[in-house]
PDB file of N, CA and C in Angstrom:
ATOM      1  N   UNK A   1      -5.424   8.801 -31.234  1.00  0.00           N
ATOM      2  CA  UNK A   1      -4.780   9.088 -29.955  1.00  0.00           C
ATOM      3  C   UNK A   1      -4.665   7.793 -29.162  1.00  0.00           C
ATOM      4  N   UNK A   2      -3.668   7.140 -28.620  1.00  0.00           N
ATOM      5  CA  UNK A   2      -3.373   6.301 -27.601  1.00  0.00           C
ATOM      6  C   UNK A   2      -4.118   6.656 -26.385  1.00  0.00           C
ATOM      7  N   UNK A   3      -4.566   5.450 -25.624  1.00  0.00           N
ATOM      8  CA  UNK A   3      -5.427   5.367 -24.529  1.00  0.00           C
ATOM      9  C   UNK A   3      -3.959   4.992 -23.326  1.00  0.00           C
ATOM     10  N   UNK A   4      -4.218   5.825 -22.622  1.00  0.00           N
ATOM     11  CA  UNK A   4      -2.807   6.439 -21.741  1.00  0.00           C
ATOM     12  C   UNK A   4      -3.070   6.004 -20.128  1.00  0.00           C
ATOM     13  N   UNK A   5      -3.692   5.003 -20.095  1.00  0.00           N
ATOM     14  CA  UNK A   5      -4.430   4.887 -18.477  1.00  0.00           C
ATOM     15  C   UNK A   5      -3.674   3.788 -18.084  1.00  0.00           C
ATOM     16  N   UNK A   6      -3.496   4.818 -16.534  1.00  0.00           N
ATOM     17  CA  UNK A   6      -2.651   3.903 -16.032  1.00  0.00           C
ATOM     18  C   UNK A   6      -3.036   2.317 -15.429  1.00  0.00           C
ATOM     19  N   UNK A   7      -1.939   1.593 -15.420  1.00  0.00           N
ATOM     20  CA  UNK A   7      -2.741   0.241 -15.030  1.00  0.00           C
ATOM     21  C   UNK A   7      -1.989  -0.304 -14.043  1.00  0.00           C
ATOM     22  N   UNK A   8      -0.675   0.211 -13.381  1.00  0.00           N
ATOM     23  CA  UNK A   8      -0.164  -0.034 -12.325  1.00  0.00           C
ATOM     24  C   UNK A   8       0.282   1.318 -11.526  1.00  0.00           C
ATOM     25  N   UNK A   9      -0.107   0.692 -10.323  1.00  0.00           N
ATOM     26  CA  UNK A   9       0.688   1.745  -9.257  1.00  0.00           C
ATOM     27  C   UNK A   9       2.064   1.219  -7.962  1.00  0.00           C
ATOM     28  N   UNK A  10       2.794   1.262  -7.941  1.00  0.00           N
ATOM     29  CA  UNK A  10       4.065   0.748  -7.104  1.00  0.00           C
ATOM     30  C   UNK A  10       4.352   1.585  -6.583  1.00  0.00           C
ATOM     31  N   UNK A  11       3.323   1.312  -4.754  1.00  0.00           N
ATOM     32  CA  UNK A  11       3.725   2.326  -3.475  1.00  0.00           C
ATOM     33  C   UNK A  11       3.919   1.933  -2.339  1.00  0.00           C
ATOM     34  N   UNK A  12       4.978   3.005  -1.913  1.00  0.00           N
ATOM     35  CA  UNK A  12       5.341   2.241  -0.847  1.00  0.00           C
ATOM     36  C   UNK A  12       4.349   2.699   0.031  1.00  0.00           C
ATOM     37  N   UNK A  13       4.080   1.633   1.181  1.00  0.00           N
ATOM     38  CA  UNK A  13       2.792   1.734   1.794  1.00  0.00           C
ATOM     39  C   UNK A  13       3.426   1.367   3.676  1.00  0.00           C
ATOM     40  N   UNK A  14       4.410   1.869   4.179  1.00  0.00           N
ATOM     41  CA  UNK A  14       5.273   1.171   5.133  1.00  0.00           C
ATOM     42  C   UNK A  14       4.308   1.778   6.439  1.00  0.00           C
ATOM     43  N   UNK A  15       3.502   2.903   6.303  1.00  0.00           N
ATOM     44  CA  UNK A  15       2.609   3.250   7.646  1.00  0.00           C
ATOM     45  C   UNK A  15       1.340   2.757   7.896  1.00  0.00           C
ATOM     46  N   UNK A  16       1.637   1.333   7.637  1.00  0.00           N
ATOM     47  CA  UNK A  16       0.270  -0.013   8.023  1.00  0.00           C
ATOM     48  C   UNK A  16      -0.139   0.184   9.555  1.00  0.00           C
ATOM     49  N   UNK A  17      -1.175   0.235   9.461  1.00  0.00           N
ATOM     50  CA  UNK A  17      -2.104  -0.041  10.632  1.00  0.00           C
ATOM     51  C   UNK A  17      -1.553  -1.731  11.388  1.00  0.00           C
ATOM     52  N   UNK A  18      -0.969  -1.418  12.205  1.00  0.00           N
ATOM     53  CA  UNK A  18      -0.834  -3.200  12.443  1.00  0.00           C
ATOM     54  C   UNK A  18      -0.115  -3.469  14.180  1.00  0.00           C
ATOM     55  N   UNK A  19      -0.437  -4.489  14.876  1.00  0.00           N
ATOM     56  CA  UNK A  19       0.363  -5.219  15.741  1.00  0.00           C
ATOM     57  C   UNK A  19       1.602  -4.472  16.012  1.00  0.00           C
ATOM     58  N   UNK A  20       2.216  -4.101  15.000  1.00  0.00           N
ATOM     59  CA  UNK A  20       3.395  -3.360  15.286  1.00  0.00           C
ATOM     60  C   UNK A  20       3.434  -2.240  16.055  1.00  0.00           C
ATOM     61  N   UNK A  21       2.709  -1.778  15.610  1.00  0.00           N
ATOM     62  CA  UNK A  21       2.886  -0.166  16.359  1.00  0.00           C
ATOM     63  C   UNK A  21       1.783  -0.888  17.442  1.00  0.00           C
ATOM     64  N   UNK A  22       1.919  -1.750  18.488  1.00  0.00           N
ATOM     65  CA  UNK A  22       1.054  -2.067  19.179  1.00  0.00           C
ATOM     66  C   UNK A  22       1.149  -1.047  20.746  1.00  0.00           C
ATOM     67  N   UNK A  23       2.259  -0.333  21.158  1.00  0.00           N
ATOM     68  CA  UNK A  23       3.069   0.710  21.954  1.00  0.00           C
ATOM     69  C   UNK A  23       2.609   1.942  22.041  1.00  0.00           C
ATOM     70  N   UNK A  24       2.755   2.507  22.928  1.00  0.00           N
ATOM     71  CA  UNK A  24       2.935   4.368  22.465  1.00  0.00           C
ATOM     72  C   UNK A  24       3.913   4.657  21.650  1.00  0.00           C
ATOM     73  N   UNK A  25       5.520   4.350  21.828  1.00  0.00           N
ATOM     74  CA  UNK A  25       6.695   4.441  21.075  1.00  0.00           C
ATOM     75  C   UNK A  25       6.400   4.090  19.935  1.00  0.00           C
ATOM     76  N   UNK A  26       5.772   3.088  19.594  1.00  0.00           N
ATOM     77  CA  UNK A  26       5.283   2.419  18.261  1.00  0.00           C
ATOM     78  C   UNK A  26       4.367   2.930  17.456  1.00  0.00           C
ATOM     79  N   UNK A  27       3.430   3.626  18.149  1.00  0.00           N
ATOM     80  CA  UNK A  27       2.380   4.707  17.600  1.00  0.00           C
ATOM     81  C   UNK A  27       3.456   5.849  17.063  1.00  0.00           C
ATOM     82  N   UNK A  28       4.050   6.703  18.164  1.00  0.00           N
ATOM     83  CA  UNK A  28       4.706   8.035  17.819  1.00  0.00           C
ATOM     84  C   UNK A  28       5.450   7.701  16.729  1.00  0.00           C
ATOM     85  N   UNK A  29       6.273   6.567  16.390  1.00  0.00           N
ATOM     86  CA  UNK A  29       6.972   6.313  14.958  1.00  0.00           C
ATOM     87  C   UNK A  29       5.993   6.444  14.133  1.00  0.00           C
ATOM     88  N   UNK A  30       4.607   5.245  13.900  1.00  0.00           N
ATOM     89  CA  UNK A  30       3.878   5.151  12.709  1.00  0.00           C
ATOM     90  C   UNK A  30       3.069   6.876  12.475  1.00  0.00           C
ATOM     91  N   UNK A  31       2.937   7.508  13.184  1.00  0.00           N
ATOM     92  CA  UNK A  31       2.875   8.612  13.038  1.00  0.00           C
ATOM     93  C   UNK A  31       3.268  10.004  12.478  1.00  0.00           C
ATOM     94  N   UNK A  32       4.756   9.779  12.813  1.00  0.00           N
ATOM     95  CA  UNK A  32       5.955   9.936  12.256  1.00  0.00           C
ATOM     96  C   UNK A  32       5.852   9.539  10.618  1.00  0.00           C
ATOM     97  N   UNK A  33       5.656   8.514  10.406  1.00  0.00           N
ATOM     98  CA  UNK A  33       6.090   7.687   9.196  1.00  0.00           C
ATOM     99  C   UNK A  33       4.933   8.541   8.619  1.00  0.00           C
ATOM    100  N   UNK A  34       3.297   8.514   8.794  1.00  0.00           N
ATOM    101  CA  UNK A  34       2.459   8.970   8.021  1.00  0.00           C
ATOM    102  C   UNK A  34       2.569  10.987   7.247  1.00  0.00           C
ATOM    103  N   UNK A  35       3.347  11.253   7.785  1.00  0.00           N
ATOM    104  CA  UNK A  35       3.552  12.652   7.559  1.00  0.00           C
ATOM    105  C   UNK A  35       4.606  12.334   6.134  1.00  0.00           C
ATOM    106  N   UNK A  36       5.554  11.045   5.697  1.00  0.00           N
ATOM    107  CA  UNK A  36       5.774  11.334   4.080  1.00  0.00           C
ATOM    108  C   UNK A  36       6.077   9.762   3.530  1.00  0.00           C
ATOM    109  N   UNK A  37       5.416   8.795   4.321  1.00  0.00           N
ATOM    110  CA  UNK A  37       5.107   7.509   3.827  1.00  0.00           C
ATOM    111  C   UNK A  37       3.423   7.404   3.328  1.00  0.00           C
ATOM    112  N   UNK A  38       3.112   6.554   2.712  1.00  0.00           N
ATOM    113  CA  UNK A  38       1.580   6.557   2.519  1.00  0.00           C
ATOM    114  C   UNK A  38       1.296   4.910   3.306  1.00  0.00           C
ATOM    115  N   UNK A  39      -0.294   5.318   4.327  1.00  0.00           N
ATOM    116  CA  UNK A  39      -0.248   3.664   4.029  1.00  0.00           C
ATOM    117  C   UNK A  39      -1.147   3.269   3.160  1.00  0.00           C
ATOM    118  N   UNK A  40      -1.704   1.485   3.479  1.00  0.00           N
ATOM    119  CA  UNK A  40      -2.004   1.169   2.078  1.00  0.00           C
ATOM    120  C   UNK A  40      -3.537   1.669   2.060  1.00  0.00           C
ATOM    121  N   UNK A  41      -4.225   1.988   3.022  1.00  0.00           N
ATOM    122  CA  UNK A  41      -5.329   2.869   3.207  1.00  0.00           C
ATOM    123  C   UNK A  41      -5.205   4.328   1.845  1.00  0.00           C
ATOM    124  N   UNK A  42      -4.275   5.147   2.284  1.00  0.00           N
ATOM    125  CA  UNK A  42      -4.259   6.252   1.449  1.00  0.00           C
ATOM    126  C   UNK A  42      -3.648   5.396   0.148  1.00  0.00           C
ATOM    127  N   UNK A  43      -3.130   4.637  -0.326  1.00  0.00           N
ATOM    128  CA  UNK A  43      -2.783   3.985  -1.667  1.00  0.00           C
ATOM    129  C   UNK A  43      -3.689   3.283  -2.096  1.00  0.00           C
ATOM    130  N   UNK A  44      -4.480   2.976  -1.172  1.00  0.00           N
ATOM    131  CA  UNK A  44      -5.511   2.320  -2.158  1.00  0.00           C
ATOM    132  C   UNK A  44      -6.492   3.248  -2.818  1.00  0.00           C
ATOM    133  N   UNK A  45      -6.948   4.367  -2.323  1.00  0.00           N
ATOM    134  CA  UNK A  45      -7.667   5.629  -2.441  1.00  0.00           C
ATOM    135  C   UNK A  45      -6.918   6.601  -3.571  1.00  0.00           C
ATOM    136  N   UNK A  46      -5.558   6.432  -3.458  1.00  0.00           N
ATOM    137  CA  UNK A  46      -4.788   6.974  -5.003  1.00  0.00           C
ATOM    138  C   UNK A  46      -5.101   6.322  -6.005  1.00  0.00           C
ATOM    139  N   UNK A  47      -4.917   4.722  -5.546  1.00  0.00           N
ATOM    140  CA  UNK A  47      -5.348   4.270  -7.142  1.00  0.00           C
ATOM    141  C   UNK A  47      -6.727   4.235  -7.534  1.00  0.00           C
ATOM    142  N   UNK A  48      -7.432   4.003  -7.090  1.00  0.00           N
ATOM    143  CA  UNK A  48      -9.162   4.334  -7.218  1.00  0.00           C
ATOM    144  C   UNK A  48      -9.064   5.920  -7.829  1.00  0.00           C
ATOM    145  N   UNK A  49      -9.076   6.667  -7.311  1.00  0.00           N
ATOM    146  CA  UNK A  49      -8.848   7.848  -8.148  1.00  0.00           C
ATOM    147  C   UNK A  49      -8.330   8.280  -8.905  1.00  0.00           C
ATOM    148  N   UNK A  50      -6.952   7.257  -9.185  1.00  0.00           N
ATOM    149  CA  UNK A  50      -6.190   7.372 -10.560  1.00  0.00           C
ATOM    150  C   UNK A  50      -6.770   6.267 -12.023  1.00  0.00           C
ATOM    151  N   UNK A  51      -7.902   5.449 -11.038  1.00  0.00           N
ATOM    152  CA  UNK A  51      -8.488   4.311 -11.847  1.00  0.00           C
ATOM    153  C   UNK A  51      -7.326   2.838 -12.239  1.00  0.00           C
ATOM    154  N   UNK A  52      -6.240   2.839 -11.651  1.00  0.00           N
ATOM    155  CA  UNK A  52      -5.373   2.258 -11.522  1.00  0.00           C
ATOM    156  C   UNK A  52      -6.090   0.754 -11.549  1.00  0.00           C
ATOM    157  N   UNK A  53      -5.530   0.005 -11.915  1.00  0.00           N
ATOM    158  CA  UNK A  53      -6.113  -1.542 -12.326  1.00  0.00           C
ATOM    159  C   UNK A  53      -5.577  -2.507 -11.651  1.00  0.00           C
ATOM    160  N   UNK A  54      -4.122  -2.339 -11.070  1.00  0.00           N
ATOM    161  CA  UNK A  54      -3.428  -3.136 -10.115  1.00  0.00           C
ATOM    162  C   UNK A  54      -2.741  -2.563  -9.426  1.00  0.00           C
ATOM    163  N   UNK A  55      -2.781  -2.472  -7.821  1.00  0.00           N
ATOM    164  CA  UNK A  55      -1.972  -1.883  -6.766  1.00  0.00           C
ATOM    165  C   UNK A  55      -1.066  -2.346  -6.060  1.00  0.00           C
ATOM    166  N   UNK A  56       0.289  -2.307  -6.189  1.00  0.00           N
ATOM    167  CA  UNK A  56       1.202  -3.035  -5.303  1.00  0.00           C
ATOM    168  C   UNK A  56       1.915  -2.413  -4.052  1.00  0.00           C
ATOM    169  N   UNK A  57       1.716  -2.536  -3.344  1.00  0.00           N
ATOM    170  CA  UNK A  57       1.879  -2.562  -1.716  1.00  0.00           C
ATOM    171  C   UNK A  57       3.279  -2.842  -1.588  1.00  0.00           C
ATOM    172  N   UNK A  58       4.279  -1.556  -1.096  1.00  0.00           N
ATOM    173  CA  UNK A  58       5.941  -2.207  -1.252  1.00  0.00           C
ATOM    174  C   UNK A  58       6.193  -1.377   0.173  1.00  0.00           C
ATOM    175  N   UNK A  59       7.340  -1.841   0.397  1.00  0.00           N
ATOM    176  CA  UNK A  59       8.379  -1.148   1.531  1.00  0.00           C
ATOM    177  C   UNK A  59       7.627  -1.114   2.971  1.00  0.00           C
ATOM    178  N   UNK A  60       7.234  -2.626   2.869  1.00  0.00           N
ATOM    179  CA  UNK A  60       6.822  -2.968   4.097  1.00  0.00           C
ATOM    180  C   UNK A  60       7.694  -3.094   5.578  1.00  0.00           C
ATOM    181  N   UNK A  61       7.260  -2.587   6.617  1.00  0.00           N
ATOM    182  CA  UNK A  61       8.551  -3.014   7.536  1.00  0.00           C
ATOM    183  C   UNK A  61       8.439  -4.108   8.102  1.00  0.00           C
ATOM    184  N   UNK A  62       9.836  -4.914   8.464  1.00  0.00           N
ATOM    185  CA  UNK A  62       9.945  -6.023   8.880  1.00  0.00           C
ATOM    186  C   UNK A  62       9.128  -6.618  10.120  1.00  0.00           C
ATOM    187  N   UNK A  63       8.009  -8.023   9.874  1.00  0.00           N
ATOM    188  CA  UNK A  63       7.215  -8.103  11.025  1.00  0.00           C
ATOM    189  C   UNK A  63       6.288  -7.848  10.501  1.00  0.00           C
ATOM    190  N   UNK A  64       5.277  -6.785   9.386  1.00  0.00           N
ATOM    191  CA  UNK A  64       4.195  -6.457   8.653  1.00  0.00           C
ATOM    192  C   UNK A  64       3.569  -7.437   8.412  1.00  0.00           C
ATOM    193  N   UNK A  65       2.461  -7.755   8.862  1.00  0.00           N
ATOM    194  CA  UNK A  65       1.387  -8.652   8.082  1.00  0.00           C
ATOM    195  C   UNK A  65       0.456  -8.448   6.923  1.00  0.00           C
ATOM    196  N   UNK A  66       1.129  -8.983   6.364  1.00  0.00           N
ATOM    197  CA  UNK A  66       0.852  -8.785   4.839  1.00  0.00           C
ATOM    198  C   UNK A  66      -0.772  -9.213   4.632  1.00  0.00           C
ATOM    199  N   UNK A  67      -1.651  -9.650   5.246  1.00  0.00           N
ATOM    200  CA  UNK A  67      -3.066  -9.905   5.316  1.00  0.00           C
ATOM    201  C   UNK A  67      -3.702  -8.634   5.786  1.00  0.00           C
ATOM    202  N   UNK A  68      -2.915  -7.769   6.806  1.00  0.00           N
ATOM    203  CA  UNK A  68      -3.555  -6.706   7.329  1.00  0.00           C
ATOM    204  C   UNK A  68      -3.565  -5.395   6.023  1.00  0.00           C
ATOM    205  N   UNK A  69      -2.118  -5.277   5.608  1.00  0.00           N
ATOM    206  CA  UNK A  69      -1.675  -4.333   4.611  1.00  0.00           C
ATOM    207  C   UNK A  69      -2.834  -4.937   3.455  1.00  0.00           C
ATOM    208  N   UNK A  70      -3.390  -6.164   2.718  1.00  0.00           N
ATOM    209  CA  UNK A  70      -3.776  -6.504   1.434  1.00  0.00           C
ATOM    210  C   UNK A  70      -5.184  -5.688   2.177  1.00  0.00           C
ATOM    211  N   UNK A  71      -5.659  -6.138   3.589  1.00  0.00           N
ATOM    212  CA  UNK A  71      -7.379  -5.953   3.709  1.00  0.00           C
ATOM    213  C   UNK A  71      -7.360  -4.346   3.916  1.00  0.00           C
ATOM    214  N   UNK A  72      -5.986  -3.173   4.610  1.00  0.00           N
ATOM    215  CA  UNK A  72      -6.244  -2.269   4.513  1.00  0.00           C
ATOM    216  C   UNK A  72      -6.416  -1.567   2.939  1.00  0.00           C
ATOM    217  N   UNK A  73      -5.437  -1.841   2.443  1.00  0.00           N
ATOM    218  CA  UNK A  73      -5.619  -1.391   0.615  1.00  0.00           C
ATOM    219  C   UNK A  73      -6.708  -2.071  -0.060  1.00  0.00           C
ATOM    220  N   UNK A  74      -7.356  -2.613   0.507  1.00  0.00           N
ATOM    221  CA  UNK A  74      -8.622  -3.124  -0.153  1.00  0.00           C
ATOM    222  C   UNK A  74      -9.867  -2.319   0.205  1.00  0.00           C
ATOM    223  N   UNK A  75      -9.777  -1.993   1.465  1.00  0.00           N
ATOM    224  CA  UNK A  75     -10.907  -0.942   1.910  1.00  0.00           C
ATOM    225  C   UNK A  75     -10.504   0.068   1.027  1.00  0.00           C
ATOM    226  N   UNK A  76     -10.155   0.434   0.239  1.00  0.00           N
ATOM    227  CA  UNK A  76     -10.015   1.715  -0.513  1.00  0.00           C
ATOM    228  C   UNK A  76     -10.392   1.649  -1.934  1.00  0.00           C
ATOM    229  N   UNK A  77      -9.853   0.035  -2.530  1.00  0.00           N
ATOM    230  CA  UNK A  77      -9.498   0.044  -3.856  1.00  0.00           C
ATOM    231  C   UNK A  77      -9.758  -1.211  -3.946  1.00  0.00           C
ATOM    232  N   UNK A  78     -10.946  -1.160  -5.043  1.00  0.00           N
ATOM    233  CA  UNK A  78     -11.670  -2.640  -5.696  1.00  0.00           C
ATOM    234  C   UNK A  78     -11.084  -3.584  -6.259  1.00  0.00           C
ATOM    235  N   UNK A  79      -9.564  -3.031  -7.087  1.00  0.00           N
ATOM    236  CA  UNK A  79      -8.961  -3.240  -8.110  1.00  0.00           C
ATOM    237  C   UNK A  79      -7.697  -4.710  -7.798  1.00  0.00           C
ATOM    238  N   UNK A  80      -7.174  -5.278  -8.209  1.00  0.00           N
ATOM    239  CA  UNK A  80      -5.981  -6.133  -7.993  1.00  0.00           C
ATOM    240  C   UNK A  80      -5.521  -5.205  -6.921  1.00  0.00           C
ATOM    241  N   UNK A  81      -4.765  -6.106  -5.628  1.00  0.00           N
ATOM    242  CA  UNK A  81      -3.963  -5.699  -4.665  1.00  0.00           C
ATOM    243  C   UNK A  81      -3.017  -6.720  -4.333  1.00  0.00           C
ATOM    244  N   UNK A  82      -1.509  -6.036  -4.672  1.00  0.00           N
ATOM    245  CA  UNK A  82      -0.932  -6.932  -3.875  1.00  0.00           C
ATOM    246  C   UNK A  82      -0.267  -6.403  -3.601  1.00  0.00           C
ATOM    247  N   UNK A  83       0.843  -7.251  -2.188  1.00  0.00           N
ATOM    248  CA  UNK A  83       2.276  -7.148  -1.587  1.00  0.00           C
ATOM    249  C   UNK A  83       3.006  -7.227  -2.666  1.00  0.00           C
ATOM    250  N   UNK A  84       3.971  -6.354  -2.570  1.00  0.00           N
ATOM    251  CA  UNK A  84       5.304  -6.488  -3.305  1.00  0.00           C
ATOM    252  C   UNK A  84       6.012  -7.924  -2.850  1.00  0.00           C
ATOM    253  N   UNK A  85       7.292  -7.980  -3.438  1.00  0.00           N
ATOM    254  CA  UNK A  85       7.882  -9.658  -3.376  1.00  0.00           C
ATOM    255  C   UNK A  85       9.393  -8.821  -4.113  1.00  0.00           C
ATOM    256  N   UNK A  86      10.622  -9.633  -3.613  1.00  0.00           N
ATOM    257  CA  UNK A  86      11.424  -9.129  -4.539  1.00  0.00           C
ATOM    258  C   UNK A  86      11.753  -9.860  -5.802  1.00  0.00           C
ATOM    259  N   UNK A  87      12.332  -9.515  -6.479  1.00  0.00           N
ATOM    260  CA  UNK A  87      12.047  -9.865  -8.169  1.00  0.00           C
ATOM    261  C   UNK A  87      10.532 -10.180  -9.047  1.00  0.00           C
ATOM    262  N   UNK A  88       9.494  -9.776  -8.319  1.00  0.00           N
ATOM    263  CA  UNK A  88       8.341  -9.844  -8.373  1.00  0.00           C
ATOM    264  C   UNK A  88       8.291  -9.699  -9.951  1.00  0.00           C
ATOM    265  N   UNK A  89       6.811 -10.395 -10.731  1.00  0.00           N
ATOM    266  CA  UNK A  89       6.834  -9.821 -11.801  1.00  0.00           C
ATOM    267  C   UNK A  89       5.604  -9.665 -12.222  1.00  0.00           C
ATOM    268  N   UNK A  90       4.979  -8.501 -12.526  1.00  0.00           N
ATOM    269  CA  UNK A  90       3.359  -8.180 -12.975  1.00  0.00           C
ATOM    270  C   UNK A  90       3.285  -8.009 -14.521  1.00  0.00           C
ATOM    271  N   UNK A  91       2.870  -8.673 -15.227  1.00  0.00           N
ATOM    272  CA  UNK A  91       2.397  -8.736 -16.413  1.00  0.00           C
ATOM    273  C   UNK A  91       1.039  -7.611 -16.836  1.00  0.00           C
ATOM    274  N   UNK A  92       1.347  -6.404 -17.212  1.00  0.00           N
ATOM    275  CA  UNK A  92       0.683  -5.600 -17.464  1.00  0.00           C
ATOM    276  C   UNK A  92      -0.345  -5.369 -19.242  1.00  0.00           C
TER     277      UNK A  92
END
């Protein structure tokens, strides 16, 4: 039998805790967003439970600090974390 485990996960993670939503207006969106976006908090906690080996962090919104998004998906998940990039390439 083939060993079937997954070793990447590619999510979009766009309801970051961050500077951005620094507002009330800015809250009521990221709020908004968390009801069918994940952030990288809950993605990092998917891949830990999926045992996932590398987590990539995508569909960031413009302005996102990508230090905040890597340290929130890290509180969740031990494993490789990164920001997406476009034409990115992960060697699995």
């Amino acid at each position: 039998m083939t060993d079937m485990r997954v070793v990447l996960l590619v999510q979009d993670t766009c309801a970051v805790r961050s500077r951005l939503y620094g507002d009330e207006r800015s809250r009521r969106i990221r709020d908004a967003l968390i009801g069918f976006h994940a952030s990288p908090e809950q993605a990092g906690a998917m891949a830990r439970s999926a045992g996932v080996k590398t987590l990539v962090c995508t569909h960031l919104l413009p302005g996102a600090d990508t230090a905040e998004v890597l340290a929130e998906a890290r509180s969740t998940h031990a494993g490789d974390v990164r920001v997406g990039e476009d034409l990115m390439v992960i060697e699995v």
